[in-house]
PDB file of N, CA and C in Angstrom:
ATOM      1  N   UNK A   1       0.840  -1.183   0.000  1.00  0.00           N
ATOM      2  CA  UNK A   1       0.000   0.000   0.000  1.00  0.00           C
ATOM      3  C   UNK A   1       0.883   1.245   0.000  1.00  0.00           C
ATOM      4  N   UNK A   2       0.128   1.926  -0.791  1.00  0.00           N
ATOM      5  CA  UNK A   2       1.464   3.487  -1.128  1.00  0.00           C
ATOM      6  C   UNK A   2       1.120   4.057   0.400  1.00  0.00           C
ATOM      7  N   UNK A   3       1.892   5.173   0.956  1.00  0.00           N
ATOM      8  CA  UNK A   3       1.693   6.588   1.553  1.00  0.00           C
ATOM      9  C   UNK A   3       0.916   7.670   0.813  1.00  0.00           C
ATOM     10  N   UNK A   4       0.678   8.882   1.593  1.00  0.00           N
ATOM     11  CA  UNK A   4       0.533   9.659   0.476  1.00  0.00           C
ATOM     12  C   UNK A   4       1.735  10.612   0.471  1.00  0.00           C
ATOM     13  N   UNK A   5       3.017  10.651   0.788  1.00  0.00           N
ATOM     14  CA  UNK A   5       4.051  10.913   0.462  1.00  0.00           C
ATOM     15  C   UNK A   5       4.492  10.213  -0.782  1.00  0.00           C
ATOM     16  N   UNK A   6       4.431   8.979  -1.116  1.00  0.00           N
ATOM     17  CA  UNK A   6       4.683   8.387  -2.163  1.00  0.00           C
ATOM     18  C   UNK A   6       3.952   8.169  -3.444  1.00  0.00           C
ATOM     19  N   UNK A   7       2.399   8.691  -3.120  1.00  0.00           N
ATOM     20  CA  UNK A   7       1.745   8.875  -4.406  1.00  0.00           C
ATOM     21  C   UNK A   7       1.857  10.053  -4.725  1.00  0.00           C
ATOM     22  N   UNK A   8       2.333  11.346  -3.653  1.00  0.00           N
ATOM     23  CA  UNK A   8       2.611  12.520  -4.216  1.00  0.00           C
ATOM     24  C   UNK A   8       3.643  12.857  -5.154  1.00  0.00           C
ATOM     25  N   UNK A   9       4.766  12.282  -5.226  1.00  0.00           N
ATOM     26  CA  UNK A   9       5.987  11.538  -5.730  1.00  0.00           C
ATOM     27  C   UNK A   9       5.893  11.701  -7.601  1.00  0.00           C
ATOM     28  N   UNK A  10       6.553  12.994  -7.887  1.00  0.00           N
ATOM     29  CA  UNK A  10       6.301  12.654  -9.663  1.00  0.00           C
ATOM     30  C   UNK A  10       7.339  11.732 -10.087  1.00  0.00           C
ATOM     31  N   UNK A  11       7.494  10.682 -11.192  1.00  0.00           N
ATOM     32  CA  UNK A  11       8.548  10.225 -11.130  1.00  0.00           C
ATOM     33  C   UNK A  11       8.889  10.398 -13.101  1.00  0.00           C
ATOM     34  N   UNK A  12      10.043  10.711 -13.802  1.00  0.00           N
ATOM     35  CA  UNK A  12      10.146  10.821 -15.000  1.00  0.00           C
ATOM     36  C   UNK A  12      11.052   9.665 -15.647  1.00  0.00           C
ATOM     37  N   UNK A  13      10.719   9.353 -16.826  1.00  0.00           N
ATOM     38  CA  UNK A  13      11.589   8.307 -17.341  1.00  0.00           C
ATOM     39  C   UNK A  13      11.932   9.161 -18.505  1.00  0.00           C
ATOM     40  N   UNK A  14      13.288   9.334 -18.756  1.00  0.00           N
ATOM     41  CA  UNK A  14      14.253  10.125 -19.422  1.00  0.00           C
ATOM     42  C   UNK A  14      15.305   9.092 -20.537  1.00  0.00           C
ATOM     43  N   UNK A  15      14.942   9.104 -21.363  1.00  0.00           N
ATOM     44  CA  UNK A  15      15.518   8.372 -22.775  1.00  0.00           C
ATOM     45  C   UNK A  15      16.360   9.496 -23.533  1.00  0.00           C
ATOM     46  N   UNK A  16      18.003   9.048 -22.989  1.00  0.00           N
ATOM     47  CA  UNK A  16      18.861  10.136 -23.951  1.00  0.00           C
ATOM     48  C   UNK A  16      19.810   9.878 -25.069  1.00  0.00           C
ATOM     49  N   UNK A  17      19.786   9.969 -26.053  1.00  0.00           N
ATOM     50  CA  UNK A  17      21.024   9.676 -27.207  1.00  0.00           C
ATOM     51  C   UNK A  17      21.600  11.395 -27.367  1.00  0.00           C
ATOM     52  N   UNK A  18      22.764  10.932 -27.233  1.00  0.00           N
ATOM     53  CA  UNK A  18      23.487  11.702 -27.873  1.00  0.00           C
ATOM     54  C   UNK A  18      23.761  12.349 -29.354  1.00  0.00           C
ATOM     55  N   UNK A  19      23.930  13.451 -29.889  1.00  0.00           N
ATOM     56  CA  UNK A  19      23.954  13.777 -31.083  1.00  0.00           C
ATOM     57  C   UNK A  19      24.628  12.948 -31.545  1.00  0.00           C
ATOM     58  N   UNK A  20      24.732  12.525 -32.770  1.00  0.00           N
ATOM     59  CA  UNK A  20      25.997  11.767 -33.580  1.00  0.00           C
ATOM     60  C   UNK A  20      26.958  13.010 -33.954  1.00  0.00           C
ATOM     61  N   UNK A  21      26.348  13.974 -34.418  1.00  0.00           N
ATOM     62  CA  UNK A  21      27.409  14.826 -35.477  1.00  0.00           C
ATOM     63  C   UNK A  21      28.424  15.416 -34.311  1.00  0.00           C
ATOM     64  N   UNK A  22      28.241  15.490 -32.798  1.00  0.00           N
ATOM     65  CA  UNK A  22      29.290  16.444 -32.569  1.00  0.00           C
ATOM     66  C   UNK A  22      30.187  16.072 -32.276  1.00  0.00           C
ATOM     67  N   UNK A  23      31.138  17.274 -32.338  1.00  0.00           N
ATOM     68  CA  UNK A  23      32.868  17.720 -32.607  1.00  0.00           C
ATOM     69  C   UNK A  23      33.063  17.082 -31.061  1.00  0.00           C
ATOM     70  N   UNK A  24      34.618  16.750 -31.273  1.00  0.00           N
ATOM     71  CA  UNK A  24      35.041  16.883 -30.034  1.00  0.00           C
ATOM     72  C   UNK A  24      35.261  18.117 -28.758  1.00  0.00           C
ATOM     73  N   UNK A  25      35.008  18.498 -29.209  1.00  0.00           N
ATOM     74  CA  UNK A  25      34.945  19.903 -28.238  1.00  0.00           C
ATOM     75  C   UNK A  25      33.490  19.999 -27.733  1.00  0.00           C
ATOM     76  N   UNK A  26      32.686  19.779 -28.299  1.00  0.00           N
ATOM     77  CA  UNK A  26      30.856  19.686 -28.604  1.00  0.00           C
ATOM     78  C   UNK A  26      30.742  18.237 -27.582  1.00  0.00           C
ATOM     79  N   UNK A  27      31.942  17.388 -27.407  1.00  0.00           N
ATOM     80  CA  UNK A  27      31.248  16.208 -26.585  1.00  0.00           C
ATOM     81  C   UNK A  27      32.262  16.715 -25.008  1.00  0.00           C
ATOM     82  N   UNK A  28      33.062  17.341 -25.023  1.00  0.00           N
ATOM     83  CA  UNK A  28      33.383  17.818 -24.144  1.00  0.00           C
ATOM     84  C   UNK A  28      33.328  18.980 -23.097  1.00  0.00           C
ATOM     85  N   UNK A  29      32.024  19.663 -24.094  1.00  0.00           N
ATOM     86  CA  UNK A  29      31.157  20.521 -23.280  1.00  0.00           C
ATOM     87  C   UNK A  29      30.120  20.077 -22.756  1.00  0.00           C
ATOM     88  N   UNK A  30      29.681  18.848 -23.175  1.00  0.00           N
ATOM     89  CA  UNK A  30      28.594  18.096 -23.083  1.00  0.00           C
ATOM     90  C   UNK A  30      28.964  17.280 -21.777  1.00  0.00           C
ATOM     91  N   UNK A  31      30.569  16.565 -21.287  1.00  0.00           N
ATOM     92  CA  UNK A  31      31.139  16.159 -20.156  1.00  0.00           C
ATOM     93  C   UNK A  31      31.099  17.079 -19.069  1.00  0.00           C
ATOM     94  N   UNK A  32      31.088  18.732 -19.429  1.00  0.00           N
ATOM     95  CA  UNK A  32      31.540  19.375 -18.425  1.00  0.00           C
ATOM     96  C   UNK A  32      30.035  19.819 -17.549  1.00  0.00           C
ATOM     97  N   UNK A  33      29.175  19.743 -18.915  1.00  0.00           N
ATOM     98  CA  UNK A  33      27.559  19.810 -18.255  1.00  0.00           C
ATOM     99  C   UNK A  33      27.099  19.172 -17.306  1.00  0.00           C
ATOM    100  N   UNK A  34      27.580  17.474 -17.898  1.00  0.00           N
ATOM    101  CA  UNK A  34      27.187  16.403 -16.881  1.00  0.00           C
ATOM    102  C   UNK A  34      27.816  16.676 -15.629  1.00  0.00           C
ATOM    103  N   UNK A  35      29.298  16.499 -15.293  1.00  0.00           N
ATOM    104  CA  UNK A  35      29.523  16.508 -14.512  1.00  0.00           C
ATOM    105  C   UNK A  35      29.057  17.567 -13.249  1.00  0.00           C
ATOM    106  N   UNK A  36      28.861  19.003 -13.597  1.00  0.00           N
ATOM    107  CA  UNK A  36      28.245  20.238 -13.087  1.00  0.00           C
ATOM    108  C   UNK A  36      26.717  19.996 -12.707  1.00  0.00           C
ATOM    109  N   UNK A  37      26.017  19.183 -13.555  1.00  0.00           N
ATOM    110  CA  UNK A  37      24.890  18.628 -13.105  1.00  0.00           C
ATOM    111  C   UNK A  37      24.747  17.715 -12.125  1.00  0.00           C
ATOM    112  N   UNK A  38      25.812  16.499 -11.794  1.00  0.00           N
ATOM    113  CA  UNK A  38      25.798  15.727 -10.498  1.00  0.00           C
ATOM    114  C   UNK A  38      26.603  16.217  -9.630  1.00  0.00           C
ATOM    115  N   UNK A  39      27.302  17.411  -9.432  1.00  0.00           N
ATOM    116  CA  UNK A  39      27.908  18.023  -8.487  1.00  0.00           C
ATOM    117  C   UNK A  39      26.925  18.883  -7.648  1.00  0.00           C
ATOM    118  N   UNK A  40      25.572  19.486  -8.448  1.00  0.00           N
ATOM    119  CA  UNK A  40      24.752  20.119  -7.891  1.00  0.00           C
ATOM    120  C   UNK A  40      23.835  19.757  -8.302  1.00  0.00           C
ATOM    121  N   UNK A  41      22.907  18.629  -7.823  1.00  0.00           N
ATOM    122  CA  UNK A  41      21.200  18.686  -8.041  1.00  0.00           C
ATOM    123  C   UNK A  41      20.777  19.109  -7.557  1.00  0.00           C
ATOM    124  N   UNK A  42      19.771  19.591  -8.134  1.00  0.00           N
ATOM    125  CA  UNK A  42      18.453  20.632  -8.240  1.00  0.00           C
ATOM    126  C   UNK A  42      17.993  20.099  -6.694  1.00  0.00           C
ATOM    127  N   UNK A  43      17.558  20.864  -6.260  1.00  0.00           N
ATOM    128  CA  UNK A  43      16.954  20.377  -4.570  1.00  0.00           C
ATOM    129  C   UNK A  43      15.235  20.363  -5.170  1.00  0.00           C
ATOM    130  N   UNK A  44      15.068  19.287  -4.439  1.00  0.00           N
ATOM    131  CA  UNK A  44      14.042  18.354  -5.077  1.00  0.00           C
ATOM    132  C   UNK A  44      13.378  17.919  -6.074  1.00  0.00           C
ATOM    133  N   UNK A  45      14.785  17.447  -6.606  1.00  0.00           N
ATOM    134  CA  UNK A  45      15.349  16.543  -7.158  1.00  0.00           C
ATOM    135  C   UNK A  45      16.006  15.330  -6.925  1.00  0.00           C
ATOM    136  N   UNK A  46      15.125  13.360  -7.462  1.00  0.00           N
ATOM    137  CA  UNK A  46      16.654  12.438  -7.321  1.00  0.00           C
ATOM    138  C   UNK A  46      16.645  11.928  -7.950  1.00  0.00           C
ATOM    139  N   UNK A  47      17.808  11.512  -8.732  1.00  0.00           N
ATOM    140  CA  UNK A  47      17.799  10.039  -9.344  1.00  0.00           C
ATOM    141  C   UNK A  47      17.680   9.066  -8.885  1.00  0.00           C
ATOM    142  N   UNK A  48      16.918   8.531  -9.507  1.00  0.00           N
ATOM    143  CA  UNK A  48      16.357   6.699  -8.558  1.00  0.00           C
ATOM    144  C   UNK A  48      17.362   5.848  -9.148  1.00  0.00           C
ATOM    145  N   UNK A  49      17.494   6.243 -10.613  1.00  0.00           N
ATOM    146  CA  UNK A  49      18.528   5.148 -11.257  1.00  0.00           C
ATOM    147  C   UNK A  49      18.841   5.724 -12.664  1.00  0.00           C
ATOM    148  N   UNK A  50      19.876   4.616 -13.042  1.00  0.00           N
ATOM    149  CA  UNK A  50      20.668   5.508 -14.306  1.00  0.00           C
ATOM    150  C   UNK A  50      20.665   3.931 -15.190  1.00  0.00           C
ATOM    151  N   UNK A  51      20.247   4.209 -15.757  1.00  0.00           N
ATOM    152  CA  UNK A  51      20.922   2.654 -17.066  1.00  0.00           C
ATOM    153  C   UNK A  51      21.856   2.849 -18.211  1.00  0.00           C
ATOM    154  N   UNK A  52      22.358   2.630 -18.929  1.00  0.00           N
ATOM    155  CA  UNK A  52      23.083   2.422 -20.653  1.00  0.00           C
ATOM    156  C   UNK A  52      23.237   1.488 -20.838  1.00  0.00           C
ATOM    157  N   UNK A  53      22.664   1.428 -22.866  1.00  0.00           N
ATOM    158  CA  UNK A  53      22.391   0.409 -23.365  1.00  0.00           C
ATOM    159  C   UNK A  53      23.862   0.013 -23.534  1.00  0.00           C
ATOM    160  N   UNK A  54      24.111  -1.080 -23.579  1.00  0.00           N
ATOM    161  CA  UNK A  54      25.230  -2.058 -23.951  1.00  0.00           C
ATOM    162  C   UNK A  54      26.107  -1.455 -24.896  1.00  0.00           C
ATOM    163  N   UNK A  55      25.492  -0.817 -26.061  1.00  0.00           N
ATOM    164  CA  UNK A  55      25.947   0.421 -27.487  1.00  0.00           C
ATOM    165  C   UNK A  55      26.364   1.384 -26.613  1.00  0.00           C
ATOM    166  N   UNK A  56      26.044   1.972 -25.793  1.00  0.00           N
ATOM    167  CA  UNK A  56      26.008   3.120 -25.072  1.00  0.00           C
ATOM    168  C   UNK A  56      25.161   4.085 -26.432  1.00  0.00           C
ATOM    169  N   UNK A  57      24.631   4.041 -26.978  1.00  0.00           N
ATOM    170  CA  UNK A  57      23.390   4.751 -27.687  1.00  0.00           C
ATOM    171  C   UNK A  57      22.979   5.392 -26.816  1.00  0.00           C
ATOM    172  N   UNK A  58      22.224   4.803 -26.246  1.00  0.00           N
ATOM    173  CA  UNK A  58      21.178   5.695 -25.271  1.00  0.00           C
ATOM    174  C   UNK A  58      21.105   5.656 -23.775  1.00  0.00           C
ATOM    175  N   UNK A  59      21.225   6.238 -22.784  1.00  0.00           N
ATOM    176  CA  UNK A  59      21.000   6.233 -21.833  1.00  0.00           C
ATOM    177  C   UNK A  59      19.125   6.843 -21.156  1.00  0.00           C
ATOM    178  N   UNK A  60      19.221   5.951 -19.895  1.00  0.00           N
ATOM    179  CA  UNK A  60      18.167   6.216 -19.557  1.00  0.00           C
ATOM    180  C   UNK A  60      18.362   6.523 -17.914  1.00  0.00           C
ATOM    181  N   UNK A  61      17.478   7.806 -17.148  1.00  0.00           N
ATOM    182  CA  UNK A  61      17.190   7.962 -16.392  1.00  0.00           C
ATOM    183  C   UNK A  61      15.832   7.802 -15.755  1.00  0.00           C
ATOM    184  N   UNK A  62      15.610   7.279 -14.394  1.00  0.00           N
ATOM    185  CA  UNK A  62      14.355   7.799 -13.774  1.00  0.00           C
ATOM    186  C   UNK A  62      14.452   8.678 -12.747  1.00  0.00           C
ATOM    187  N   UNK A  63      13.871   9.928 -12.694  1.00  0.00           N
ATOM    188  CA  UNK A  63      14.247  10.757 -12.070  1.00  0.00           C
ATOM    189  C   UNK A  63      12.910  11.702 -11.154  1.00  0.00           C
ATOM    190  N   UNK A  64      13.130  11.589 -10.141  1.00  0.00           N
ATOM    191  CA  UNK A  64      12.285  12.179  -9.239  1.00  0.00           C
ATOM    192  C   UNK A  64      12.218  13.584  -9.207  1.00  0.00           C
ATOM    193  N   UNK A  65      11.011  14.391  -9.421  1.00  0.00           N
ATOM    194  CA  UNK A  65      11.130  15.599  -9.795  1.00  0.00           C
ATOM    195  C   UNK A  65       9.859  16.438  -9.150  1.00  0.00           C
ATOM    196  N   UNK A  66       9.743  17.390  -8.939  1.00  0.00           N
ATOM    197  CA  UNK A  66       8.422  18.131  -8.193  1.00  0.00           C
ATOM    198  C   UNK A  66       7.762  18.331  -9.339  1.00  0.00           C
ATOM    199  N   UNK A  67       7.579  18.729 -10.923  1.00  0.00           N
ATOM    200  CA  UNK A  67       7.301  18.714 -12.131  1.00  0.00           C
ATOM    201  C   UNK A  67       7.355  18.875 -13.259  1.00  0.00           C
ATOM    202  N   UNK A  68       7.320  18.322 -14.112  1.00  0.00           N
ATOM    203  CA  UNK A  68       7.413  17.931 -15.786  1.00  0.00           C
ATOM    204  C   UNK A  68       8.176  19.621 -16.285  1.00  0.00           C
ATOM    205  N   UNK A  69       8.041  20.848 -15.472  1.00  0.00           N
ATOM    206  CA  UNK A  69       8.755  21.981 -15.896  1.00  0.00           C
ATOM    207  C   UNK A  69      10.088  21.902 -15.596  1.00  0.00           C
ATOM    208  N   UNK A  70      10.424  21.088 -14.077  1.00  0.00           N
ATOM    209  CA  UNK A  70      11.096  21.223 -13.359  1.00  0.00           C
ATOM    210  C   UNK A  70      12.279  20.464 -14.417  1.00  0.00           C
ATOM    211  N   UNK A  71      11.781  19.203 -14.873  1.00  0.00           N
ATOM    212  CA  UNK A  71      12.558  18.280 -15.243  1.00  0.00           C
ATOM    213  C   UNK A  71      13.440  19.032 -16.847  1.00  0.00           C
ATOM    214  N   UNK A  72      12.132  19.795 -17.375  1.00  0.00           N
ATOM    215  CA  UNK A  72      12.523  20.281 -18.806  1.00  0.00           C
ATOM    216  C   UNK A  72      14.146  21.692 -18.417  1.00  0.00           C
ATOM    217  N   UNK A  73      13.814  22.371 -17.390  1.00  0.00           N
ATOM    218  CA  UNK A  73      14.611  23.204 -16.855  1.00  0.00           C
ATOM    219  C   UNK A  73      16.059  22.373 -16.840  1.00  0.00           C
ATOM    220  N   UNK A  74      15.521  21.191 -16.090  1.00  0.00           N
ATOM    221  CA  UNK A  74      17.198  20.760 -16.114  1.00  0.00           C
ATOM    222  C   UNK A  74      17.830  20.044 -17.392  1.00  0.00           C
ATOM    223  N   UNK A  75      16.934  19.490 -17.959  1.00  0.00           N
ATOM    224  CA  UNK A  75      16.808  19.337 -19.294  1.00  0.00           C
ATOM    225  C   UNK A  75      17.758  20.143 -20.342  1.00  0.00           C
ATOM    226  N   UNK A  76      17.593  21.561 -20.214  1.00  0.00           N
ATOM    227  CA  UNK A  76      17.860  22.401 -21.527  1.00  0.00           C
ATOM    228  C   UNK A  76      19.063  22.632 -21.884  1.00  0.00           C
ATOM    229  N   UNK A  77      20.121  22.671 -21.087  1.00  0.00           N
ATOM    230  CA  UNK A  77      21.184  23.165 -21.171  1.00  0.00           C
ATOM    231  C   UNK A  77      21.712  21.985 -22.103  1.00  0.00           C
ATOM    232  N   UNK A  78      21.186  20.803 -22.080  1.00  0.00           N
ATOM    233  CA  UNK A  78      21.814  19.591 -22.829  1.00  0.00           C
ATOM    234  C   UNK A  78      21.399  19.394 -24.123  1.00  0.00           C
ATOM    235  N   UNK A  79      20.039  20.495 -24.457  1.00  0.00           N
ATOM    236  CA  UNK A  79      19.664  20.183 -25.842  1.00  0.00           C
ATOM    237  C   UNK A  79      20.187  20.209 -27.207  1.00  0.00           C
ATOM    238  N   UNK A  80      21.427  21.102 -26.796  1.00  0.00           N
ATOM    239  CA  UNK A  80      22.359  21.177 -28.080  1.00  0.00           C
ATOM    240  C   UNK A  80      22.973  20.081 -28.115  1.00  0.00           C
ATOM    241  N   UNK A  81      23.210  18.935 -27.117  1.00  0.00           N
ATOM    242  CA  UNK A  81      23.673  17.949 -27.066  1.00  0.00           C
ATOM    243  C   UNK A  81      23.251  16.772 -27.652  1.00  0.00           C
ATOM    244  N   UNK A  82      22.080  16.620 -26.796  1.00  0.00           N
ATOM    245  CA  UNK A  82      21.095  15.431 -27.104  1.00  0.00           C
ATOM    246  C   UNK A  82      19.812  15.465 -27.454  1.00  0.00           C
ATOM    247  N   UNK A  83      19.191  14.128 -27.801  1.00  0.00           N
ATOM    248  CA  UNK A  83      17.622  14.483 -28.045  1.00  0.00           C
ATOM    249  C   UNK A  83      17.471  13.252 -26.925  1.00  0.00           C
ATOM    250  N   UNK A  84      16.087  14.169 -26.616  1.00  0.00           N
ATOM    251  CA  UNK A  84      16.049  12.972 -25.265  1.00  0.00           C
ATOM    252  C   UNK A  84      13.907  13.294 -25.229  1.00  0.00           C
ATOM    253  N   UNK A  85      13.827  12.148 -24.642  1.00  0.00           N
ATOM    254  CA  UNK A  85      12.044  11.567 -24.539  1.00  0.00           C
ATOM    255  C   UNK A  85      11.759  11.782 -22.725  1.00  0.00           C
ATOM    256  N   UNK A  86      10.947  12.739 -22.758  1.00  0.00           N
ATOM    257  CA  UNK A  86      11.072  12.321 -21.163  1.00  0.00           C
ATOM    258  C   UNK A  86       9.370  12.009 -20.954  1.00  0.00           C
ATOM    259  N   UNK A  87       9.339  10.954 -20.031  1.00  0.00           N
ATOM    260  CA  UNK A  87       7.756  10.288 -19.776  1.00  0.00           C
ATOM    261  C   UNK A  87       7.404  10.242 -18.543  1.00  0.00           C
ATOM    262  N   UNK A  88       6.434  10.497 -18.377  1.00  0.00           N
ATOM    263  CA  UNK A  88       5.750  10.730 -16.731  1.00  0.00           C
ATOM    264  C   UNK A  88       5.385   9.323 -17.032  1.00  0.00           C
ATOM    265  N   UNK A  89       5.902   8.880 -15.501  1.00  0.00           N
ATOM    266  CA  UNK A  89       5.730   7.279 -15.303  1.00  0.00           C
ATOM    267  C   UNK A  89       5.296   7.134 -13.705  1.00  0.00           C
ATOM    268  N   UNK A  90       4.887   6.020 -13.614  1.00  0.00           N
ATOM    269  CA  UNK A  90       4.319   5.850 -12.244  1.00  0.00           C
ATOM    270  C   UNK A  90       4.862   4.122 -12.060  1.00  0.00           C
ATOM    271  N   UNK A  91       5.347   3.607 -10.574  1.00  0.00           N
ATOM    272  CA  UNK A  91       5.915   2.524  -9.995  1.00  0.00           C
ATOM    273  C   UNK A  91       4.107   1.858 -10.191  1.00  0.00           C
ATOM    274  N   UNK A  92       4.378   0.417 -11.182  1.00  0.00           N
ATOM    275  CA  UNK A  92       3.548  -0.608 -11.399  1.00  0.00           C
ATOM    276  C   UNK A  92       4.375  -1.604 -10.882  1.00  0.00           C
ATOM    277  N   UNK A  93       3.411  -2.954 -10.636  1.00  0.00           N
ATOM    278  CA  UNK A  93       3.799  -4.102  -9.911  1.00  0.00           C
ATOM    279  C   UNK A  93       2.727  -5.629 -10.731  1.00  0.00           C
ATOM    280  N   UNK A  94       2.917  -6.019 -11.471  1.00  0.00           N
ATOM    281  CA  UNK A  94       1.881  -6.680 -11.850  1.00  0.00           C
ATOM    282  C   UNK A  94       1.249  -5.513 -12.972  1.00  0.00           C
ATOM    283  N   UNK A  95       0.014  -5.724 -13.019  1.00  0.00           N
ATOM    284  CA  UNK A  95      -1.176  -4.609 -13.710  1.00  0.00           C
ATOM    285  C   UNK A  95      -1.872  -3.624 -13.167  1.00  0.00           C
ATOM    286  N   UNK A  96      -0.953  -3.313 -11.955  1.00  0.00           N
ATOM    287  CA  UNK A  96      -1.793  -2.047 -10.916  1.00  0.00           C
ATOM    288  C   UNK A  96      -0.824  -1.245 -10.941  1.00  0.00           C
ATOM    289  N   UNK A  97      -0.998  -0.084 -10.268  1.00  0.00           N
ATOM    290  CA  UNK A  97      -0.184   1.123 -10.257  1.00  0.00           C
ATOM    291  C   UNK A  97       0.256   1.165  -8.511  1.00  0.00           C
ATOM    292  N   UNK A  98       1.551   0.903  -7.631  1.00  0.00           N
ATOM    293  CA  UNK A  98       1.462   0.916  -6.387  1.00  0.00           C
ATOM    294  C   UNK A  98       1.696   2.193  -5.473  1.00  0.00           C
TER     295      UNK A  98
END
């Protein structure tokens, strides 16, 4: 049975590939983003988890966020970088939502 701390809970699923075309300098501004981004998260803000595909193609986040603006905000600075899918998702168990 949820809380209602935990159904209050937005949670995002974040699908990222990287540009193909960019320069090396273009993937190393793109390193200096990331890293500046896990040195300081956004306060309330978390990552629950991080995956990459085997290719390293795409990476995926799920990321805990207060809302869908919140997430695009942190989002932007990377758009020259990547194209990325982000989906409001909710913790299922079976065919229910928990």
């Amino acid at each position: 049975m949820s809380t209602i701390a935990e159904t209050d809970v937005m949670l995002f699923l974040l699908t990222n590939r990287t540009r193909q075309d960019l320069s090396a300098a273009q993937y190393g501004e793109l390193a200096a983003l990331a890293k500046s981004f896990y040195a300081s998260i956004p306060p309330g803000v978390t990552i629950r988890g991080e995956w990459a595909a085997i290719d390293q193609a795409h990476n995926y986040t799920l990321l805990e966020a207060p809302d869908i603006d919140a997430v695009h905000r942190i989002q932007a600075p990377f758009e020259a970088f990547t194209e990325t899918k982000i989906v409001p998702v909710v913790a299922t168990f079976g065919w229910s939502a928990i």
